[in-house]
PDB file of N, CA and C in Angstrom:
ATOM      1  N   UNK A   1      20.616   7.270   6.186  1.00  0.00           N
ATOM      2  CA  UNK A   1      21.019   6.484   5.051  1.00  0.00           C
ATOM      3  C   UNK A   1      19.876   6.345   4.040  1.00  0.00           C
ATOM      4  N   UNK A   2      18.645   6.238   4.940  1.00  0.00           N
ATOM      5  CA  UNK A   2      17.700   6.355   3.802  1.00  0.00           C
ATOM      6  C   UNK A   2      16.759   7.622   3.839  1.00  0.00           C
ATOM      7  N   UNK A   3      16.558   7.877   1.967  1.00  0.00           N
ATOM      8  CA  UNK A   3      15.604   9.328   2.370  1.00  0.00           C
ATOM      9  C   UNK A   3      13.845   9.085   2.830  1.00  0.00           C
ATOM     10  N   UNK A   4      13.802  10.014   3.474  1.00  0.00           N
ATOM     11  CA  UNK A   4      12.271  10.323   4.011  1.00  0.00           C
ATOM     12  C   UNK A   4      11.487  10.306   2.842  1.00  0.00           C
ATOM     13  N   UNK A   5      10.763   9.014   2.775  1.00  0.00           N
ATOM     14  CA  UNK A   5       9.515   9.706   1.503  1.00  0.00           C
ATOM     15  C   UNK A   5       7.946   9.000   1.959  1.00  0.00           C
ATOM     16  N   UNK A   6       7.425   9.971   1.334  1.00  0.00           N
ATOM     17  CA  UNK A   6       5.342   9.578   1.800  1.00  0.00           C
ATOM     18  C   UNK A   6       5.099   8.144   1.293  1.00  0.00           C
ATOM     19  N   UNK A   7       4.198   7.616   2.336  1.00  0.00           N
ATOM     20  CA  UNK A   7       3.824   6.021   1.868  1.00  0.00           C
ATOM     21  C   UNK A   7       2.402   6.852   2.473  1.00  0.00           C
ATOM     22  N   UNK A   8       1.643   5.647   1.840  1.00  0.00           N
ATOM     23  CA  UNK A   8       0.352   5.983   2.353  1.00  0.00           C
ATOM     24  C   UNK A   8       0.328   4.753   3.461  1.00  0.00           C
ATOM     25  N   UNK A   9      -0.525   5.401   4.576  1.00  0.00           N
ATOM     26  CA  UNK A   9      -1.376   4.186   5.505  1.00  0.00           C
ATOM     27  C   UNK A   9      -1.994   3.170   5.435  1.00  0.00           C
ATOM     28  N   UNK A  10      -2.886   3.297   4.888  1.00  0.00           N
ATOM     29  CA  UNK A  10      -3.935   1.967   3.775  1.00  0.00           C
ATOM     30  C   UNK A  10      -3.267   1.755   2.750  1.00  0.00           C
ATOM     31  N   UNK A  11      -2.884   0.195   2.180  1.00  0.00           N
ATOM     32  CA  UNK A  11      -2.672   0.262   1.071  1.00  0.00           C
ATOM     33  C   UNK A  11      -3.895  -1.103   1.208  1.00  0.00           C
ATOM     34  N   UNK A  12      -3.847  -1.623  -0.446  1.00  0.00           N
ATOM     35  CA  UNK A  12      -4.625  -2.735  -1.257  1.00  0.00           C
ATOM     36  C   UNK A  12      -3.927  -3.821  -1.116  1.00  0.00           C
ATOM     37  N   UNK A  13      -4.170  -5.186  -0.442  1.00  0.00           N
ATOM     38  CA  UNK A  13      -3.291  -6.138  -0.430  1.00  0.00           C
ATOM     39  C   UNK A  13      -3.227  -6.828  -2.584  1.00  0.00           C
ATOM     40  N   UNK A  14      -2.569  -7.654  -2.727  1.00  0.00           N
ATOM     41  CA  UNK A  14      -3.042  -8.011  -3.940  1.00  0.00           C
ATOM     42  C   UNK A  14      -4.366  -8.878  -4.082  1.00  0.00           C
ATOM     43  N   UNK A  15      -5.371  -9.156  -2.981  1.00  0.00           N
ATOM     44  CA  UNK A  15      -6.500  -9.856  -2.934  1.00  0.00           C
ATOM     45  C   UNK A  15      -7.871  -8.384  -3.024  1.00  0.00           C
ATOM     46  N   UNK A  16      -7.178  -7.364  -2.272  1.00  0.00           N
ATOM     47  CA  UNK A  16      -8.145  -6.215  -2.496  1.00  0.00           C
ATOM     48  C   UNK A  16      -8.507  -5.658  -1.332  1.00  0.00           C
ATOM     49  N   UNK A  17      -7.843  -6.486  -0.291  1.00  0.00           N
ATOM     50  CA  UNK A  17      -8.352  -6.396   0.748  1.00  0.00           C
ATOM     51  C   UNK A  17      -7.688  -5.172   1.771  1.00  0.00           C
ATOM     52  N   UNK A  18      -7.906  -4.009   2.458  1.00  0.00           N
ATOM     53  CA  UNK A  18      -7.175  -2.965   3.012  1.00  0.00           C
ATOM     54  C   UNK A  18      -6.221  -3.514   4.142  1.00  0.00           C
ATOM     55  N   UNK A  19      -5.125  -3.109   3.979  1.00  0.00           N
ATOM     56  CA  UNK A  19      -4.304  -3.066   4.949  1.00  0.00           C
ATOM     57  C   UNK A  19      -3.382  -2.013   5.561  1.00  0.00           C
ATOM     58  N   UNK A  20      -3.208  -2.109   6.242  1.00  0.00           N
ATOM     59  CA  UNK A  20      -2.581  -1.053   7.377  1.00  0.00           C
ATOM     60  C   UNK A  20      -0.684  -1.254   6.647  1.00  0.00           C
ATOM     61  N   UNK A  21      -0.343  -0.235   6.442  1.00  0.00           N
ATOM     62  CA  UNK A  21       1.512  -0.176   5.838  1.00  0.00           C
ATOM     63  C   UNK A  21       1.764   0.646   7.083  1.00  0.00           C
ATOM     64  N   UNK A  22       2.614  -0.041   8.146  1.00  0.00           N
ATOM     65  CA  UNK A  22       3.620   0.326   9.410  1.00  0.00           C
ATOM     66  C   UNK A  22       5.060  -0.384   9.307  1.00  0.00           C
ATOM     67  N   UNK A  23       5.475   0.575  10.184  1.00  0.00           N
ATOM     68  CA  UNK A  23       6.954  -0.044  10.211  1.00  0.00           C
ATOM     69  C   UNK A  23       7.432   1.152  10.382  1.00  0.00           C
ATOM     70  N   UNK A  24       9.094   0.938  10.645  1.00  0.00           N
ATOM     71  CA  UNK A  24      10.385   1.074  11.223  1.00  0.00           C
ATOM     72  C   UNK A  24      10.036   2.750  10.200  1.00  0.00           C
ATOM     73  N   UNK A  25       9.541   2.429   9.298  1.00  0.00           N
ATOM     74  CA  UNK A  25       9.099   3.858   8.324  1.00  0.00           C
ATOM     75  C   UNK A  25       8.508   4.760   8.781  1.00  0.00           C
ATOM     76  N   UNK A  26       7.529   4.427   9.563  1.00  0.00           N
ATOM     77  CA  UNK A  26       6.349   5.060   9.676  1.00  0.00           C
ATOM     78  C   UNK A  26       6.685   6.353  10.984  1.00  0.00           C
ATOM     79  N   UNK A  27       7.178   7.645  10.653  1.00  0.00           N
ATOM     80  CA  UNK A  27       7.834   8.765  11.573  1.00  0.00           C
ATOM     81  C   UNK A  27       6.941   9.620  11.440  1.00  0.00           C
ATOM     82  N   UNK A  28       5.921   9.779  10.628  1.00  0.00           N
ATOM     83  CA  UNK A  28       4.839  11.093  10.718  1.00  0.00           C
ATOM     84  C   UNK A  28       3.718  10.866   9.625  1.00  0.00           C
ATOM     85  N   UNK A  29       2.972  11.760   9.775  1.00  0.00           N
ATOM     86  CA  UNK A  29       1.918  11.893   8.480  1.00  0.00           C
ATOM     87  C   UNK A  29       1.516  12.812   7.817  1.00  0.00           C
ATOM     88  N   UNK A  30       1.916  13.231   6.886  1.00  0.00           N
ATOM     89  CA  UNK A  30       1.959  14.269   6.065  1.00  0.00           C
ATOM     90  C   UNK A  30       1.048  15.180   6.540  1.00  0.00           C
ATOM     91  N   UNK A  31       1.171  16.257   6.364  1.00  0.00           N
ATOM     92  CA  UNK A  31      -0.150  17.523   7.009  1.00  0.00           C
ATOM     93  C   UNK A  31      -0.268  17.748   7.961  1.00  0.00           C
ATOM     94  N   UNK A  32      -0.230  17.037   9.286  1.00  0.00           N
ATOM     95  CA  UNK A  32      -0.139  16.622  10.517  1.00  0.00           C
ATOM     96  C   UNK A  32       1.192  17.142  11.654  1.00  0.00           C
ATOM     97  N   UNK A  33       0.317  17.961  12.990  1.00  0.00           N
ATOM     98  CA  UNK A  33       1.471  18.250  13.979  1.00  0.00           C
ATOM     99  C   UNK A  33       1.887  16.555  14.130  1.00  0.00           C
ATOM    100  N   UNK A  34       3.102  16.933  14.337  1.00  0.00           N
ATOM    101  CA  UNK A  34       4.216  15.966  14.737  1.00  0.00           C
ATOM    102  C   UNK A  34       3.496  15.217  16.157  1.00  0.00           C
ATOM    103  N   UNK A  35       2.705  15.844  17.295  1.00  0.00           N
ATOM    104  CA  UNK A  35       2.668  15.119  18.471  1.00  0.00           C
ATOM    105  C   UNK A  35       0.971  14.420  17.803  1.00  0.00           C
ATOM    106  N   UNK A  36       0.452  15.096  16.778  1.00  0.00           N
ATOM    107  CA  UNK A  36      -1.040  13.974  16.444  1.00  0.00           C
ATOM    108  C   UNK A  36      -0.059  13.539  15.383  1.00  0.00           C
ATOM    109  N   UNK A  37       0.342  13.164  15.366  1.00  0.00           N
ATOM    110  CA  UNK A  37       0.452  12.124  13.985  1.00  0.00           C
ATOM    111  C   UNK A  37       0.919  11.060  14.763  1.00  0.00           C
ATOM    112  N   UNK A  38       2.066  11.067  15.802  1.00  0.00           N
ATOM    113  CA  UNK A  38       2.786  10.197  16.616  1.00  0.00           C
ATOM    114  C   UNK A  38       1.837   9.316  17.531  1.00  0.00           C
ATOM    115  N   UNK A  39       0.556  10.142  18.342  1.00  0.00           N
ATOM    116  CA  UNK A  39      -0.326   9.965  18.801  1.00  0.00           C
ATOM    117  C   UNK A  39      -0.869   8.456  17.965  1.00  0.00           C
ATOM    118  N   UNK A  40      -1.368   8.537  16.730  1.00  0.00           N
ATOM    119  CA  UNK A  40      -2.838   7.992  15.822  1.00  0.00           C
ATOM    120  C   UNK A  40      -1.203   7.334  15.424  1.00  0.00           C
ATOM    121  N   UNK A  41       0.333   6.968  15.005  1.00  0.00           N
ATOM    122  CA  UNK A  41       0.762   5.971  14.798  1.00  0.00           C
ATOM    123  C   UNK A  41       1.189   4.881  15.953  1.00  0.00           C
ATOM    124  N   UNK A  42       1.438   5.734  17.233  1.00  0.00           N
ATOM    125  CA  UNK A  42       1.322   4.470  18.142  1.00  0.00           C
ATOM    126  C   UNK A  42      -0.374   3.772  18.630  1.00  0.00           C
ATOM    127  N   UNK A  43      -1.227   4.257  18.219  1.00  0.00           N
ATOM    128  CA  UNK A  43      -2.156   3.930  18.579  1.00  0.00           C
ATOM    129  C   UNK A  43      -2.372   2.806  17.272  1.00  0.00           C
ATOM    130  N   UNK A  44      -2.097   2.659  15.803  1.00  0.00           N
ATOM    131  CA  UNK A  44      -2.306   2.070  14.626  1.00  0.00           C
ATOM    132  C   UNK A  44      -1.629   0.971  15.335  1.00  0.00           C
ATOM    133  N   UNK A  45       0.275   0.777  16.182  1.00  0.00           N
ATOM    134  CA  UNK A  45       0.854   0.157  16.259  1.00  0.00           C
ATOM    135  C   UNK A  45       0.230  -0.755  17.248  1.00  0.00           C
ATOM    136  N   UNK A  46       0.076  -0.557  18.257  1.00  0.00           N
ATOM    137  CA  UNK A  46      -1.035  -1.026  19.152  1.00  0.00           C
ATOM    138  C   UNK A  46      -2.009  -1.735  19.035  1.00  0.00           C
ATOM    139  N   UNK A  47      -2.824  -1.360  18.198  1.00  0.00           N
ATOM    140  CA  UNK A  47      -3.529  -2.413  17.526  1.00  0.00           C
ATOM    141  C   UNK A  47      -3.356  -3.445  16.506  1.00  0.00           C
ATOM    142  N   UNK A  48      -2.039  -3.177  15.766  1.00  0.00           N
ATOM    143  CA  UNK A  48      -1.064  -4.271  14.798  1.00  0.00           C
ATOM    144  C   UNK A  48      -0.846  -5.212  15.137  1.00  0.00           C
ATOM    145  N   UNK A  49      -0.571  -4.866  16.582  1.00  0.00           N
ATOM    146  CA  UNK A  49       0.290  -5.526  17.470  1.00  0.00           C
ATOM    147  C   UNK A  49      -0.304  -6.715  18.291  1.00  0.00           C
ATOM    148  N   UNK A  50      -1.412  -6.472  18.614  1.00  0.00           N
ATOM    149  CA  UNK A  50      -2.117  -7.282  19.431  1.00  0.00           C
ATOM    150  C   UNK A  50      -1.590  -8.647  19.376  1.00  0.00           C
ATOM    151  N   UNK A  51      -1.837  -9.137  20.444  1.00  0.00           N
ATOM    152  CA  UNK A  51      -1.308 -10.853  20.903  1.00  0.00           C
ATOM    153  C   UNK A  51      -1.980 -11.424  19.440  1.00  0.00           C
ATOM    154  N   UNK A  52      -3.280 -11.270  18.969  1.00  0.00           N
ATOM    155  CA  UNK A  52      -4.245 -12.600  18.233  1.00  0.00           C
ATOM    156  C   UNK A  52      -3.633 -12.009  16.859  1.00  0.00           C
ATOM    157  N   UNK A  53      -2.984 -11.194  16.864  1.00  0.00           N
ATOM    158  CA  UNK A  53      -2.330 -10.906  15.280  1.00  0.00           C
ATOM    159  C   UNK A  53      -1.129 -11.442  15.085  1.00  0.00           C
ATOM    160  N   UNK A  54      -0.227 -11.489  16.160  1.00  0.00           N
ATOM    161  CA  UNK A  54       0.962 -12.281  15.908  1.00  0.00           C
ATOM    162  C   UNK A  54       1.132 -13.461  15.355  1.00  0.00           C
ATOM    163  N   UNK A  55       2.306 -14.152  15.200  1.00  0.00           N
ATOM    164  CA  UNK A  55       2.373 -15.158  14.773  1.00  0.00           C
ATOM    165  C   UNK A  55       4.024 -15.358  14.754  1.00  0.00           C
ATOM    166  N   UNK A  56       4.654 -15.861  16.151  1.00  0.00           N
ATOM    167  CA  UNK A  56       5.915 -16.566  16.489  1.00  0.00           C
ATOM    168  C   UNK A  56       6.099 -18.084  15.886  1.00  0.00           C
ATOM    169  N   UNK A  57       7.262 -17.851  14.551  1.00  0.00           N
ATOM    170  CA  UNK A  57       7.390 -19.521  14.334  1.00  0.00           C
ATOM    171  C   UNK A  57       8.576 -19.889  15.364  1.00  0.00           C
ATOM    172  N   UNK A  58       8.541 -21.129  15.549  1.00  0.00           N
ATOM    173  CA  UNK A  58       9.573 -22.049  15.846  1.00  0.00           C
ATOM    174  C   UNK A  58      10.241 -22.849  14.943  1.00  0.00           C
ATOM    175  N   UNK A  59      10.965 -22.223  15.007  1.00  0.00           N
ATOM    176  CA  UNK A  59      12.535 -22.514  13.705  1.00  0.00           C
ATOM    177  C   UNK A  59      12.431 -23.890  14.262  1.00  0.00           C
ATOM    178  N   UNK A  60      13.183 -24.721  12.784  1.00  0.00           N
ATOM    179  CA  UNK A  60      13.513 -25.690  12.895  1.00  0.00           C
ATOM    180  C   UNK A  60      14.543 -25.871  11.662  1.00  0.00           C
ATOM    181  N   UNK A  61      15.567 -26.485  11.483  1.00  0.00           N
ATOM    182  CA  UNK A  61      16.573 -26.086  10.351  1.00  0.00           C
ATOM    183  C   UNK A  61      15.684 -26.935   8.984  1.00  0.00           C
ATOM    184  N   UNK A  62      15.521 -25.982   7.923  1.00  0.00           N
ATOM    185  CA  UNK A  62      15.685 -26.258   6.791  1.00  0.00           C
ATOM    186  C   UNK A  62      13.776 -25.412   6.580  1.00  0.00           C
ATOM    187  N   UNK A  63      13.794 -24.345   7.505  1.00  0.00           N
ATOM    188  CA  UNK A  63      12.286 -23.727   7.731  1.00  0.00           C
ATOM    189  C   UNK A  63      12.555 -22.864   6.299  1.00  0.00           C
ATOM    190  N   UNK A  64      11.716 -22.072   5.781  1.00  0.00           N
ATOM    191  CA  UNK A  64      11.491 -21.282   5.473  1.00  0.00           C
ATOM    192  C   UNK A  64       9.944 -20.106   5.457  1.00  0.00           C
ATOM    193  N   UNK A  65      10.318 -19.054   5.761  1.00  0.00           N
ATOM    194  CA  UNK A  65       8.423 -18.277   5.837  1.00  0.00           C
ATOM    195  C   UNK A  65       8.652 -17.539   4.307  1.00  0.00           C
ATOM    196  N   UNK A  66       7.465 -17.362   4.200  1.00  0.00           N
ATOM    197  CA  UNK A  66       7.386 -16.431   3.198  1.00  0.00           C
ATOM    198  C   UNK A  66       6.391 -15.447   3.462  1.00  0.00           C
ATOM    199  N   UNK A  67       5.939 -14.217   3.478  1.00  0.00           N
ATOM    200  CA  UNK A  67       4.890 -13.222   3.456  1.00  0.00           C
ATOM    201  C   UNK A  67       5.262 -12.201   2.879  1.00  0.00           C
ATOM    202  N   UNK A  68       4.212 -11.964   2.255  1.00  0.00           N
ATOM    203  CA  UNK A  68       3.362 -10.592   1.446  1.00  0.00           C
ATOM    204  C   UNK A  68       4.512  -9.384   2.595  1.00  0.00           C
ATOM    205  N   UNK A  69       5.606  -8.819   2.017  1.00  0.00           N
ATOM    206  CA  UNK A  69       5.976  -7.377   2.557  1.00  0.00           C
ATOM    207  C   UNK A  69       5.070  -5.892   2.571  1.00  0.00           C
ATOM    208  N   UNK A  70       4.305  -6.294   1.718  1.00  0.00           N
ATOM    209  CA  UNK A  70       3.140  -4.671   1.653  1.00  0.00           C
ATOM    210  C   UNK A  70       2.127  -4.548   2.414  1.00  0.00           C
ATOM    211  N   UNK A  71       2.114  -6.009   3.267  1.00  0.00           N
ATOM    212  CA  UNK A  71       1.241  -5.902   4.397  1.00  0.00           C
ATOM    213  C   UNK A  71       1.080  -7.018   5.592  1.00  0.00           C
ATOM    214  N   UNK A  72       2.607  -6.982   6.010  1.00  0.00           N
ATOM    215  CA  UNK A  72       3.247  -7.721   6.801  1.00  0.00           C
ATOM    216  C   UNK A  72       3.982  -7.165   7.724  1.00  0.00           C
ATOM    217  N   UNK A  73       3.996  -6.406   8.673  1.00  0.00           N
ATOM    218  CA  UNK A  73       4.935  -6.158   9.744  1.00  0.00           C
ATOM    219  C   UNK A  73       5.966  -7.461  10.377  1.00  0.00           C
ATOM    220  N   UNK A  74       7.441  -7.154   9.816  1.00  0.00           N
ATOM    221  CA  UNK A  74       7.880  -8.426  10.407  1.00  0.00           C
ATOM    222  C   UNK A  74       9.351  -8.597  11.350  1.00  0.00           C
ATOM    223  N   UNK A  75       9.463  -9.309  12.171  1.00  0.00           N
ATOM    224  CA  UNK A  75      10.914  -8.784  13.342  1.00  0.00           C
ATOM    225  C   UNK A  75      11.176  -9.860  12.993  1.00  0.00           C
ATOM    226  N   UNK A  76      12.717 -10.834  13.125  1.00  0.00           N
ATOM    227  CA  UNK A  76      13.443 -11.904  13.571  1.00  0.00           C
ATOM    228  C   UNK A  76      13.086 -12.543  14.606  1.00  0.00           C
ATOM    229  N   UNK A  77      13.511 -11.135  15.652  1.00  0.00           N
ATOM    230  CA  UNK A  77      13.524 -11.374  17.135  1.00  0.00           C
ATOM    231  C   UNK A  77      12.323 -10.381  17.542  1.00  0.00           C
ATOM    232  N   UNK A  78      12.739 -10.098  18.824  1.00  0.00           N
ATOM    233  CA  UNK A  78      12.305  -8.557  19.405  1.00  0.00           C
ATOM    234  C   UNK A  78      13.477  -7.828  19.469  1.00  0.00           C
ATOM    235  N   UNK A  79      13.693  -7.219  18.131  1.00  0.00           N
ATOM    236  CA  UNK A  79      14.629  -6.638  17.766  1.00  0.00           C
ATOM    237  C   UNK A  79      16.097  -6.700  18.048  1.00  0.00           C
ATOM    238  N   UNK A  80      16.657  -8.222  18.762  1.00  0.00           N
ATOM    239  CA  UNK A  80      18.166  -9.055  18.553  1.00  0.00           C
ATOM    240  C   UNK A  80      18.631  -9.135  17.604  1.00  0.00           C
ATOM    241  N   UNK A  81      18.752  -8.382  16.748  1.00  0.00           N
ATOM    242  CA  UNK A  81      19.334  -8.590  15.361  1.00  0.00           C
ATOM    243  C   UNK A  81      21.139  -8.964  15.057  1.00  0.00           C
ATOM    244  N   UNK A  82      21.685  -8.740  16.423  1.00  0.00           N
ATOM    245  CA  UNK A  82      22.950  -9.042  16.219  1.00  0.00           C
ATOM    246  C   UNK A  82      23.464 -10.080  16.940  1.00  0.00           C
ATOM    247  N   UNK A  83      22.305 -10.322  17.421  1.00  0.00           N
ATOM    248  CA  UNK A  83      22.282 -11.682  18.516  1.00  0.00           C
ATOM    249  C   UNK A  83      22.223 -12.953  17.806  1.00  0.00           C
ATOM    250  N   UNK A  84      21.368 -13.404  16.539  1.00  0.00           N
ATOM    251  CA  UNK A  84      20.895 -14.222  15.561  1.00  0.00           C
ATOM    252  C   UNK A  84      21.065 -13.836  13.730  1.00  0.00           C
ATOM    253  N   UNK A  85      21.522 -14.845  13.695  1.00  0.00           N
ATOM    254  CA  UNK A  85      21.775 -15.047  12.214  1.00  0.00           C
ATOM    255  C   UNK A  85      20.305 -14.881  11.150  1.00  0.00           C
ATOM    256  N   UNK A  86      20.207 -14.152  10.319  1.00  0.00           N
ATOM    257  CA  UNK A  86      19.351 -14.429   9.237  1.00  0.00           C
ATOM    258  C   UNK A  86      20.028 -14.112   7.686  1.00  0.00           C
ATOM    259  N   UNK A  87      18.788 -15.200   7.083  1.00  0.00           N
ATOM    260  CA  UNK A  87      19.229 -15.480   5.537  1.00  0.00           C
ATOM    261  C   UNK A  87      18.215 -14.909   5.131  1.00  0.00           C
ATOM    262  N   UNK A  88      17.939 -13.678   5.141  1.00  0.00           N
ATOM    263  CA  UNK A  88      16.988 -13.181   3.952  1.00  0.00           C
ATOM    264  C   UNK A  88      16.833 -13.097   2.367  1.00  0.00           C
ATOM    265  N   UNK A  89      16.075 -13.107   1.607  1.00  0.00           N
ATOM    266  CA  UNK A  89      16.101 -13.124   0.106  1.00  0.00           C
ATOM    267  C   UNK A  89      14.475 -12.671  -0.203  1.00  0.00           C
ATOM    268  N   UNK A  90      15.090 -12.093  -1.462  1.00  0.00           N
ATOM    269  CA  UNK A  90      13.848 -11.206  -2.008  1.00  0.00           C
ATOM    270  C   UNK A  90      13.416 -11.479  -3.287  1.00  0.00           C
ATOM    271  N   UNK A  91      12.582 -11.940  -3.453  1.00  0.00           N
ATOM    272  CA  UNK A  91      11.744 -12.275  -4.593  1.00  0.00           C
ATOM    273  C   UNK A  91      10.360 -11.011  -5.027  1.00  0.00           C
ATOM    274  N   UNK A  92       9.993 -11.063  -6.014  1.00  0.00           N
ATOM    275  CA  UNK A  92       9.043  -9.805  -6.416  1.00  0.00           C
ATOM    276  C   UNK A  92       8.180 -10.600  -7.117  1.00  0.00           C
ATOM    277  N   UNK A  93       7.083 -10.434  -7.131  1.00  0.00           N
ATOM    278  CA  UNK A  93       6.112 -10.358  -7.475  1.00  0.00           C
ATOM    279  C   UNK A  93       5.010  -9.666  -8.088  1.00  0.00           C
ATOM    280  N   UNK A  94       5.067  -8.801  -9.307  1.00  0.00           N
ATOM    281  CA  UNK A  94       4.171  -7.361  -9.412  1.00  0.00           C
ATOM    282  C   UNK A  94       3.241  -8.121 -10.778  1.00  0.00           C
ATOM    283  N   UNK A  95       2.068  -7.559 -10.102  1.00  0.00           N
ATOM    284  CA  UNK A  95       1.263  -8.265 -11.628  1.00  0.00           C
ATOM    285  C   UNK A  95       0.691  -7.063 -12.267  1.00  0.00           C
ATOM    286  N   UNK A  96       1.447  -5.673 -11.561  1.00  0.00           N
ATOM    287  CA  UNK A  96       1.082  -4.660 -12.208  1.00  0.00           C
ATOM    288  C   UNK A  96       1.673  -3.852 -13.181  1.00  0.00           C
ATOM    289  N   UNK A  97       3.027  -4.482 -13.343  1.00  0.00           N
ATOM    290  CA  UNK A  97       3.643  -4.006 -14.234  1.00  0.00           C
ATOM    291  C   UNK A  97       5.456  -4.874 -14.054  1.00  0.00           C
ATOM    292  N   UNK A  98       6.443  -3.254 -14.470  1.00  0.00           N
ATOM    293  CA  UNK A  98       7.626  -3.096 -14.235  1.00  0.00           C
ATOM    294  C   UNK A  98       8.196  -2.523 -12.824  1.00  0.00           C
ATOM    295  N   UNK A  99       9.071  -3.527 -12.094  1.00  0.00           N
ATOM    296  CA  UNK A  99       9.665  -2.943 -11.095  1.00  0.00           C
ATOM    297  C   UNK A  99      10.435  -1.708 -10.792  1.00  0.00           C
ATOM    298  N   UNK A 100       9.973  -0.860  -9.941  1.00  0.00           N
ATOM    299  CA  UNK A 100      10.492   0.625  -9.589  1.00  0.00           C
ATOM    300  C   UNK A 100      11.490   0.829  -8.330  1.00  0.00           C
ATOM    301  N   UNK A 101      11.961   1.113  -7.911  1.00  0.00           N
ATOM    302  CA  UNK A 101      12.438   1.375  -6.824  1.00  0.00           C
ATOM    303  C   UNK A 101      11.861   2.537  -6.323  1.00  0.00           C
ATOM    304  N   UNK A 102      11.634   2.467  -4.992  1.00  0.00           N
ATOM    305  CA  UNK A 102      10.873   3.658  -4.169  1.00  0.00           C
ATOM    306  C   UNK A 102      11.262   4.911  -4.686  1.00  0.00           C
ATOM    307  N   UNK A 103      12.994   4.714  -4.248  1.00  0.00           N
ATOM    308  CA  UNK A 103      13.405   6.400  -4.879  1.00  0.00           C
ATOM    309  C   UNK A 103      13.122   6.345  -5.821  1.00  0.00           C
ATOM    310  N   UNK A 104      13.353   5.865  -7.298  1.00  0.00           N
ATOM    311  CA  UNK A 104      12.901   6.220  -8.567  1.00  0.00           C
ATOM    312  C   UNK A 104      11.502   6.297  -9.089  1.00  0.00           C
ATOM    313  N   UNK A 105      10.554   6.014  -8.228  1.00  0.00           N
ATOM    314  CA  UNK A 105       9.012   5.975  -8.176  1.00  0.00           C
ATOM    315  C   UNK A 105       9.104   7.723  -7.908  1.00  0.00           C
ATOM    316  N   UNK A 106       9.730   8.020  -6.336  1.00  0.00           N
ATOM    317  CA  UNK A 106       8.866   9.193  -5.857  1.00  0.00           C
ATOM    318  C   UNK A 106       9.295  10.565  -5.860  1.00  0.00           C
ATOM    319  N   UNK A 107       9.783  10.420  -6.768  1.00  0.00           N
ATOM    320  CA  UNK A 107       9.943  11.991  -7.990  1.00  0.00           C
ATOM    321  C   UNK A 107      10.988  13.278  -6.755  1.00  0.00           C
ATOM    322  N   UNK A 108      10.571  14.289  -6.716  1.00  0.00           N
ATOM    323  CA  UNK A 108      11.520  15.021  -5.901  1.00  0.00           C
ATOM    324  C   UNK A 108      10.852  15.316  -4.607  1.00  0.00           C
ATOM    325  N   UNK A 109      11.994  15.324  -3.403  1.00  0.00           N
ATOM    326  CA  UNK A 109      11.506  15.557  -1.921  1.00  0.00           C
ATOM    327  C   UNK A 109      10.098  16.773  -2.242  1.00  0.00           C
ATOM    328  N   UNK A 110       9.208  16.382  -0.981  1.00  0.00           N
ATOM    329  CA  UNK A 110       7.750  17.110  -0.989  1.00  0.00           C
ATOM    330  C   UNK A 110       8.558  18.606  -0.657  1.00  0.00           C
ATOM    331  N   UNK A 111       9.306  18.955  -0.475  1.00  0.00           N
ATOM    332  CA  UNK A 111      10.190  20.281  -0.140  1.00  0.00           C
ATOM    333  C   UNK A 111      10.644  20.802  -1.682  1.00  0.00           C
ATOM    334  N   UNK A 112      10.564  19.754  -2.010  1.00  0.00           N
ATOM    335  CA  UNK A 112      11.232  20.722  -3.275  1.00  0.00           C
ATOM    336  C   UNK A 112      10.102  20.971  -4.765  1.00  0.00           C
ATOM    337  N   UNK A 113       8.410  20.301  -4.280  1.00  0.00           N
ATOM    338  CA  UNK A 113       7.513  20.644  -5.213  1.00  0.00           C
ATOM    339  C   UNK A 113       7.514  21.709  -5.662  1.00  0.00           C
ATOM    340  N   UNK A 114       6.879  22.135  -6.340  1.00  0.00           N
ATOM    341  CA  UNK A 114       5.850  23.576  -5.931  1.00  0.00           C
ATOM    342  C   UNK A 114       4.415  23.093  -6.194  1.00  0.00           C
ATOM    343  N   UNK A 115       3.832  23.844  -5.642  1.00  0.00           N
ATOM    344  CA  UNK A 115       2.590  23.814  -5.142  1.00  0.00           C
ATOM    345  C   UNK A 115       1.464  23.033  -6.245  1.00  0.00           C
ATOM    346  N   UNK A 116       1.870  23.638  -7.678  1.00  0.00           N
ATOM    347  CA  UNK A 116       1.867  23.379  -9.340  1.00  0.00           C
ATOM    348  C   UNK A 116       1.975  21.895  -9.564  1.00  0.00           C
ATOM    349  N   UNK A 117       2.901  21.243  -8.845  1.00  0.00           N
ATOM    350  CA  UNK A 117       2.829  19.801  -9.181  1.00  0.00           C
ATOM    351  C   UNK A 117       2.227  18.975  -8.385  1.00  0.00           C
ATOM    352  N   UNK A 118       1.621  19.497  -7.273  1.00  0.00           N
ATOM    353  CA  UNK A 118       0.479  18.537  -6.810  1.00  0.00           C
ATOM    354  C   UNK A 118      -0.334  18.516  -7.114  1.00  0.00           C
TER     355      UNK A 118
END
């Protein structure tokens, strides 16, 4: 349903600070055999992951979280998604401009370059 397109690994939080971009996205790395790329992303995940990085709230009605999506890995559950109700909503924030949408940002599949436009 959705198309395959390149994100980079590191991105810039809006403070400046590097962060790691993972997720449900993250299936390979450009240039890269398929079994090292899989390798160096469960190993990124692994360390995302760690117990002292988490952070489980305890709902209470009338909660709300908010976090930074560009450098936030985030679940409901452990992946119960049809088990529990959520109210998500999306707000934007860009102090860099005009809002894009991914697809309309990232021009034509890396299959269909030529070599000329990289």
């Amino acid at each position: 349903m959705f198309p395959s397109l390149p994100h980079p690994l590191v991105r810039r939080s809006a403070n400046g600070r590097k962060t790691l971009y993972l997720g449900w996205h993250a299936v390979g790395i450009v240039g890269w055999p398929v079994t090292e790329a899989q390798a160096l992303l469960d190993e990124l995940f692994a360390f995302a992951t760690q117990q002292k990085y988490l952070y489980t709230h305890k709902w209470r009605q009338g909660d709300m979280i908010i976090w930074d999506n560009r450098c936030t890995m985030h679940s409901a559950t452990s992946f119960e998604r049809y088990r529990y109700k959520r109210d998500c909503r999306r707000t934007t924030n860009n102090e860099y401009g005009p809002e894009r949408s991914a697809i309309e940002g990232a021009g034509p599949p890396p299959a269909a370059r030529r070599p000329a436009d990289e």
